[in-house]
Protein backbone atom coordinates (compact mmCIF):
# COMPACT_ATOMS: atom_id res chain seq x y z
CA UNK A 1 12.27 18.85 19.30
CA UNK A 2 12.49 22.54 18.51
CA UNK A 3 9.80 24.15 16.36
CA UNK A 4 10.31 24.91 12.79
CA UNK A 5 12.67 27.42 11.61
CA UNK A 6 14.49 27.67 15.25
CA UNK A 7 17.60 26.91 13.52
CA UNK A 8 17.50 29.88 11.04
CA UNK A 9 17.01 32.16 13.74
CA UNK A 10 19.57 35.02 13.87
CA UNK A 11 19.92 34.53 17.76
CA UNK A 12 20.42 30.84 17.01
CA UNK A 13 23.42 31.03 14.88
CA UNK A 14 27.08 30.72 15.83
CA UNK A 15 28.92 33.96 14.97
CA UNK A 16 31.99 32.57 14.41
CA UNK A 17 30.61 29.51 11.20
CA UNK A 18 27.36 31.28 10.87
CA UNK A 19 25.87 28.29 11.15
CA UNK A 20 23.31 26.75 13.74
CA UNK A 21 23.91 25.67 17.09
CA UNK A 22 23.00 22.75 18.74
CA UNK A 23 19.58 22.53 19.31
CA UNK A 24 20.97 22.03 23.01
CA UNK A 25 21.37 25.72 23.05
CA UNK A 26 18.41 27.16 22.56
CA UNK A 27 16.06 23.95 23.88
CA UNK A 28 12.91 25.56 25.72
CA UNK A 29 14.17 22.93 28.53
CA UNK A 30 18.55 23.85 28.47
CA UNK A 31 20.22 20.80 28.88
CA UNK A 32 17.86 18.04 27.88
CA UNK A 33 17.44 16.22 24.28
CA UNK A 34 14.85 15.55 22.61
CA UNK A 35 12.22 14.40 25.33
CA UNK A 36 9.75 11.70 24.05
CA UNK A 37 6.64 11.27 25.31
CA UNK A 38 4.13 8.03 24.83
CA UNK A 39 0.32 8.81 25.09
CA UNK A 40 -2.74 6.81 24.63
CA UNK A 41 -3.90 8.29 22.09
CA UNK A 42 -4.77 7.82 17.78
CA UNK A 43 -6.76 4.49 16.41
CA UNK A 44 -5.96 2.33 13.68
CA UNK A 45 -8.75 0.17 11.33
CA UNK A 46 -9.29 -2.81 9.86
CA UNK A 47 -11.86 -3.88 7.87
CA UNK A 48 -12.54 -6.56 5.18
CA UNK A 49 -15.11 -8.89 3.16
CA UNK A 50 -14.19 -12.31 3.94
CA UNK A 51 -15.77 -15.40 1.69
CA UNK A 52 -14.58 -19.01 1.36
CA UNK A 53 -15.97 -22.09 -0.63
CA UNK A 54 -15.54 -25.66 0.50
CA UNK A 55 -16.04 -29.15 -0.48
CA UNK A 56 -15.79 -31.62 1.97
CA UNK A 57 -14.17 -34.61 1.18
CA UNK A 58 -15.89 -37.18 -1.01
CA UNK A 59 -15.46 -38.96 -4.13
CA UNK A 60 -11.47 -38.73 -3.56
CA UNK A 61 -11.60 -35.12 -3.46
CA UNK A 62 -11.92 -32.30 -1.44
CA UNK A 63 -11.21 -28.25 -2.42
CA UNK A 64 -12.17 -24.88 -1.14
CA UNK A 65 -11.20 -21.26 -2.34
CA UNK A 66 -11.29 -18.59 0.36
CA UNK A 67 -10.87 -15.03 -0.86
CA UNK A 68 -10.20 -11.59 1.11
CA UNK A 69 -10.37 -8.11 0.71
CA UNK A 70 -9.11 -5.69 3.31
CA UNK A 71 -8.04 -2.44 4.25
CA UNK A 72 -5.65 -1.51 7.15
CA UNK A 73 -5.23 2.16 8.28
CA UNK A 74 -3.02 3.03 10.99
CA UNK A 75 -1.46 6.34 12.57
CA UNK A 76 1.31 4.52 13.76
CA UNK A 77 2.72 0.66 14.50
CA UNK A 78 3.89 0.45 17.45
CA UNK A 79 4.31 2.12 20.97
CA UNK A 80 8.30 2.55 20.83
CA UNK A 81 10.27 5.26 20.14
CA UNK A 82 11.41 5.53 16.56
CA UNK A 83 13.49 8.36 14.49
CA UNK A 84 11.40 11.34 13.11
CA UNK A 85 11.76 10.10 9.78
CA UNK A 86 10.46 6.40 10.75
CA UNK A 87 6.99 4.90 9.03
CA UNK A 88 6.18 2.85 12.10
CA UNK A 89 6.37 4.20 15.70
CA UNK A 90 6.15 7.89 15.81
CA UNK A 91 3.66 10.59 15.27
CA UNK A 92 4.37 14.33 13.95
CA UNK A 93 5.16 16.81 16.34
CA UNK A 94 3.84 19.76 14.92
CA UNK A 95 1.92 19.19 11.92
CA UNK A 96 -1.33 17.36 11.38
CA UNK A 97 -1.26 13.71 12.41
CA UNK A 98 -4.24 13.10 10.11
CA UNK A 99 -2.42 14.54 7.00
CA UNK A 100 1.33 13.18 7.95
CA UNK A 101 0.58 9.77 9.67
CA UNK A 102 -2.52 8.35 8.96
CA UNK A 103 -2.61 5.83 6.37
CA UNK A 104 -2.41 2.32 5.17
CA UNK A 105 -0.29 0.05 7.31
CA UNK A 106 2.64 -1.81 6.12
CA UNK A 107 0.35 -5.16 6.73
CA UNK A 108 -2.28 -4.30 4.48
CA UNK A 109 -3.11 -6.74 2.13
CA UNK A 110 -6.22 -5.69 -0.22
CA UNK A 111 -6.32 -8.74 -1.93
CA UNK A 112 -5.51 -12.60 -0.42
CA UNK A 113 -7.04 -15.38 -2.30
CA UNK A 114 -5.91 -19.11 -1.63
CA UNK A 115 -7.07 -22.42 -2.73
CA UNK A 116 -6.57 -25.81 -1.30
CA UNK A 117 -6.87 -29.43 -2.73
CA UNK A 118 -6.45 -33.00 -1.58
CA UNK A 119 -7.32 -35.65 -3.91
CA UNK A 120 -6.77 -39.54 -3.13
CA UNK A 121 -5.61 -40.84 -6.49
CA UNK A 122 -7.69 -44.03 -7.64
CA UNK A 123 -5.95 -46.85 -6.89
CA UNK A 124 -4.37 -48.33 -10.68
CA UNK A 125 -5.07 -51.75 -9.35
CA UNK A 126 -8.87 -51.93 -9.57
CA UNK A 127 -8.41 -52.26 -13.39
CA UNK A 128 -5.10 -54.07 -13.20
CA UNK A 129 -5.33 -56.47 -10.35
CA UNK A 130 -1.55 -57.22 -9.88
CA UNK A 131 0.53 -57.47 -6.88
CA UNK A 132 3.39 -55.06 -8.68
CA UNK A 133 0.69 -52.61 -9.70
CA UNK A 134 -0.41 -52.60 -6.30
CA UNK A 135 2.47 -51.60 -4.64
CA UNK A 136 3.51 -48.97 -6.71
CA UNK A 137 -0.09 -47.06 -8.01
CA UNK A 138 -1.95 -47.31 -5.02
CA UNK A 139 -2.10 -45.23 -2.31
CA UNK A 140 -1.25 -41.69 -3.72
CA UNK A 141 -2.40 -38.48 -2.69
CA UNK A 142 -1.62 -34.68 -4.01
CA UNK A 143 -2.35 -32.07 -2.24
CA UNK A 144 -1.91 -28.31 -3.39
CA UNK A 145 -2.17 -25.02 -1.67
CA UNK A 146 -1.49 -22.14 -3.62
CA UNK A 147 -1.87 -18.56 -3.00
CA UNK A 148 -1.93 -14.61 -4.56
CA UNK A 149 -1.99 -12.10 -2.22
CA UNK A 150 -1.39 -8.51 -2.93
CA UNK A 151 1.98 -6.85 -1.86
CA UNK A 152 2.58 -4.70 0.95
CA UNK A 153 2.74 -0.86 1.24
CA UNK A 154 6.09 0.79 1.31
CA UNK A 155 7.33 4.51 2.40
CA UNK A 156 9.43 6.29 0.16
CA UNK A 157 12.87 7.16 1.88
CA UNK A 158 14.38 10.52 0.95
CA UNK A 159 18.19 11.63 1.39
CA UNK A 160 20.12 14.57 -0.18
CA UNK A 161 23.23 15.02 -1.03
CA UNK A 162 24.48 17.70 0.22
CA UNK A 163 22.27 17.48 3.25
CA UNK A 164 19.61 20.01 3.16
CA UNK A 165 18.03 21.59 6.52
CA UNK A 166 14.37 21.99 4.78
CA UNK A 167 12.96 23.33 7.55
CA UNK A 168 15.38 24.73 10.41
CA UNK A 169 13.68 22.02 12.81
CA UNK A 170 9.95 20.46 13.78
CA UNK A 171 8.96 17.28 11.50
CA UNK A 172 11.31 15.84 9.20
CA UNK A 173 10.93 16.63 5.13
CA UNK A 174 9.12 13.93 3.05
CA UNK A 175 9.24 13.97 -0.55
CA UNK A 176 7.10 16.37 -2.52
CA UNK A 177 4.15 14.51 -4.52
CA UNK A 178 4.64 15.76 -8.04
CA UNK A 179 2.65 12.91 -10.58
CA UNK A 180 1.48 9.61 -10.27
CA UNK A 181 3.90 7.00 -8.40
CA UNK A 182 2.25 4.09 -9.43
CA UNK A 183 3.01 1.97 -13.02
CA UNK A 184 0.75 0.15 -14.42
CA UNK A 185 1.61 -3.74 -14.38
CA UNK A 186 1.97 -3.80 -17.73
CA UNK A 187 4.30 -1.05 -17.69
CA UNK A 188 6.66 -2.03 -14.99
CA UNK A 189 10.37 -3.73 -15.57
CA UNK A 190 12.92 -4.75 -13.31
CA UNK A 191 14.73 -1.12 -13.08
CA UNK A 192 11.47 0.79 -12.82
CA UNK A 193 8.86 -0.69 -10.43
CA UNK A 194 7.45 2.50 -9.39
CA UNK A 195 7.33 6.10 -11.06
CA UNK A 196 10.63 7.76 -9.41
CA UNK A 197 9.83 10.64 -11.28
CA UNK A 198 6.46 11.05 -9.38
CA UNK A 199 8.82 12.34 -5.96
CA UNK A 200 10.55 15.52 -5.93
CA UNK A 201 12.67 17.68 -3.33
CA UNK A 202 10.76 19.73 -1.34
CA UNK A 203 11.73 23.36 -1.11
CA UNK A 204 14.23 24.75 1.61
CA UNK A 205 13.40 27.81 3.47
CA UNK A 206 16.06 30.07 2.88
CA UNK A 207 17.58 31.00 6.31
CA UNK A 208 18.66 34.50 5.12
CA UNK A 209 14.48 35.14 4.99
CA UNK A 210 14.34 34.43 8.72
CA UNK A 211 14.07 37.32 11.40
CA UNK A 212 14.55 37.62 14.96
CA UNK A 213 10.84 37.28 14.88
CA UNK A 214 10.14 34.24 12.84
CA UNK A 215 10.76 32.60 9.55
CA UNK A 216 8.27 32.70 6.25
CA UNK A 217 5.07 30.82 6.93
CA UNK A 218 6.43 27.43 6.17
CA UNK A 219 3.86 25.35 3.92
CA UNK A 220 4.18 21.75 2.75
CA UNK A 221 6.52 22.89 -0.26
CA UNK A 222 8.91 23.17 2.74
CA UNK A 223 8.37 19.58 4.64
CA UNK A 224 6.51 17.69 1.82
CA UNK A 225 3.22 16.02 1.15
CA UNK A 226 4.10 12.16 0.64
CA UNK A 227 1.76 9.78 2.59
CA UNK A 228 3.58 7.67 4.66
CA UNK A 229 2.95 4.40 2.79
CA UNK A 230 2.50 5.74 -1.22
CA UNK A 231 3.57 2.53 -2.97
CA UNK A 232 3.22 -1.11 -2.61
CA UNK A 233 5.29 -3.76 -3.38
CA UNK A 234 5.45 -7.04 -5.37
CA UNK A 235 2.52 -9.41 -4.52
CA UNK A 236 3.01 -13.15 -4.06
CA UNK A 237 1.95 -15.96 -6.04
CA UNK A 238 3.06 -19.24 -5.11
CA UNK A 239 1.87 -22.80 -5.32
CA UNK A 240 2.86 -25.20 -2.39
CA UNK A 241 2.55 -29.14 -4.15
CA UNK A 242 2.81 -32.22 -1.78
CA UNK A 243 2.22 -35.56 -3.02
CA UNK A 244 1.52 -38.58 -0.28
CA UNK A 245 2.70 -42.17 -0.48
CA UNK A 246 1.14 -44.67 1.89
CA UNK A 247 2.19 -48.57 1.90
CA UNK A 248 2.37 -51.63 4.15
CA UNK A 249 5.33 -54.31 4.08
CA UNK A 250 3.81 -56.41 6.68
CA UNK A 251 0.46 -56.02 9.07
CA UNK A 252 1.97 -54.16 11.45
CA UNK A 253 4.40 -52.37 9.60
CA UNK A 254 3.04 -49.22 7.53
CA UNK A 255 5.02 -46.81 5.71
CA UNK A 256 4.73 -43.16 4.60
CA UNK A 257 6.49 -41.14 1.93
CA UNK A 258 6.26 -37.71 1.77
CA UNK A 259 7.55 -35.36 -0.97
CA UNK A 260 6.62 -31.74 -1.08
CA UNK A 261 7.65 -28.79 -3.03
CA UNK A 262 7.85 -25.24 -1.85
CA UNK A 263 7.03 -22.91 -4.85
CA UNK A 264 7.05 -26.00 -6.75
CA UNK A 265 7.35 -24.22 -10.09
CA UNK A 266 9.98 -22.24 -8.76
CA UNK A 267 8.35 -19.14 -10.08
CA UNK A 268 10.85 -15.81 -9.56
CA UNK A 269 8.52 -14.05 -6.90
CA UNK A 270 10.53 -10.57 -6.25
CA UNK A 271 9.95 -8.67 -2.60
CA UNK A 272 12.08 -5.76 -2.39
CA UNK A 273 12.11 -2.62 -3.53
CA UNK A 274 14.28 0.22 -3.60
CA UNK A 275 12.48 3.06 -2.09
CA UNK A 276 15.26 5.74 -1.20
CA UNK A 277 15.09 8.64 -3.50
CA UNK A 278 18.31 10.83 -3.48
CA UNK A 279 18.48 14.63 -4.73
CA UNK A 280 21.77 16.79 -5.10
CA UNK A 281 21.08 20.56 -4.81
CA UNK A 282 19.93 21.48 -7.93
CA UNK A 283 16.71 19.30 -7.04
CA UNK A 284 18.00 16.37 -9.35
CA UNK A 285 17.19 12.37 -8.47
CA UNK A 286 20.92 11.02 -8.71
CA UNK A 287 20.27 7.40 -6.76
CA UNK A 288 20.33 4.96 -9.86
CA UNK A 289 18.93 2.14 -7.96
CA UNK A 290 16.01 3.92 -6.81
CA UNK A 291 12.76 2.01 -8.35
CA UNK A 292 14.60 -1.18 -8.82
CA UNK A 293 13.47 -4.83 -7.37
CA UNK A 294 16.14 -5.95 -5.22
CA UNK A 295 15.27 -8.98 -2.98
CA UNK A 296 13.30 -12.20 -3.89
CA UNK A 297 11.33 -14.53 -1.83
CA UNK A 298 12.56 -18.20 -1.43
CA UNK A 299 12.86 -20.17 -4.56
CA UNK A 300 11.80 -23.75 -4.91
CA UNK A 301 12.44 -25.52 -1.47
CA UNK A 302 12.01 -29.37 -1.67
CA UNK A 303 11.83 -31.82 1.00
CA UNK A 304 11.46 -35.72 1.31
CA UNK A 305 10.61 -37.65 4.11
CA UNK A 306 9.47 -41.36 5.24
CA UNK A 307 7.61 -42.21 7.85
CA UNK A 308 7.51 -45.82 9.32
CA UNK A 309 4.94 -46.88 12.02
CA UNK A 310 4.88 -50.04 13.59
């Protein structure tokens, strides 16, 4: 990757568009790409409170409630190559990997808390000793898992239109930080999950400033200051209901019915977001769709099911 401003150079630019070459041209290595290299090298951290509650069956009934609180941090992912512009794999070039890279990973999850039941339903026929009653009120069970856990943390994506060389070449332009990107829950709708507003379009080095000797000292008004992960997305809160049927026919013959419910109250539980942020040249956000929930997790999923052993 050549350095920053290497494309604004004067002895970089095609006479005849007055535009830049090909990096190709003026590589320090003529003739190669962009050479990756893999090192062992950077850390990432994980650390968290973990408590749970449990009551062991008795009575009918047994519960529990675990609860966790976390924090990932993470220069990078993964080991494989990604673009320059990826949130995963890669690692700045030139600037500081501690003020470009590091931060939360897109598995973070501050906040998981889950609770569990299984209760054994009392059986109807102790008070109404009946054959009929029998069959059809005893044996039930519920069970019920449900869980809230926090959403995950999402990169903001940043195209122009017209394209924009921000920096004549090194690390690839993030979004400048300008205000506060997150809403308060309260605050948020359907069209604005996040503060669009917040980004804004970092500041192009003018080629014309650049000299046979070097460009302007290029600052982050140039290649932005956005953290790799600045928003999070929707959390999840779902409830998982099965209920448990067990009967005999004959000795040797016992049955099982099974019904369960997957988001059993079929609660809208929104995922998506989206996180591309689009300025024209004037510096204005055109993308309309930018801060908008666009995905959703399953909705209700049933399934029934009978098991016979004999």
């Amino acid at each position: 990757m050549v350095p920053f401003g290497a494309e604004f150079l004067p002895q970089n630019q095609n006479p005849q568009t007055n535009t830049p070459l090909n990096d190709n041209f003026f590589r320090p290595y003529p003739g190669y790409g962009n050479i990756p290299q893999q090192i062992f090298e950077g850390n990432s951290s994980y650390h968290s409170l973990q408590v749970s509650a449990n009551r062991r069956f008795a009575k009918n009934l047994e519960f529990g409630v675990a609860y966790t609180h976390s924090r990932a941090m993470t220069y990078a992912e993964g080991d494989s190559t990604a673009t320059p512009t990826g949130t995963t794999n890669t690692v700045p070039k030139y600037l500081d990997r501690v003020f470009r890279s590091y931060g939360l990973a897109s598995y973070d999850r501050p906040n998981i808390l889950t609770f569990h039941l299984l209760w054994d339903v009392p059986k109807l026929s102790r008070l109404v000793p009946n054959r009929v009653v029998r069959a059809v009120a005893d044996g039930w069970q519920i069970a019920n898992i449900t869980s809230f856990i926090s959403g995950k943390p999402l990169p903001i994506t940043m195209t122009t239109s017209p394209s924009t060389n921000f920096t004549g070449g090194g690390d690839a332009a993030v979004p400048l930080i300008v205000g506060n990107p997150i809403i308060p829950k309260d605050q948020r709708t359907f069209d604005q999950y996040f503060n669009v507003s917040a980004f804004a379009k970092p500041i192009p080095i003018v080629p014309s400033t650049c000299t046979a000797a070097g460009c302007p000292p290029i600052t982050f008004l140039n290649f932005g200051n956005s953290p790799r992960m600045p928003i999070r997305g929707p959390g999840t809160n779902n409830w998982n209901l099965s209920v448990f049927k067990s009967f005999s026919i004959r000795e040797r013959i016992h049955f099982k019915f099974r019904a369960e419910a997957y988001n059993a109250f079929n609660h809208t539980q929104f995922d998506g977001v989206d996180n591309t942020v689009t300025f024209n040249a004037t510096g204005q956000q055109t993308r309309a769709s930018s801060g908008q929930l666009n995905s959703s997790r399953d909705p209700r999923i049933m399934q029934l099911a009978l098991r016979v052993s004999f």
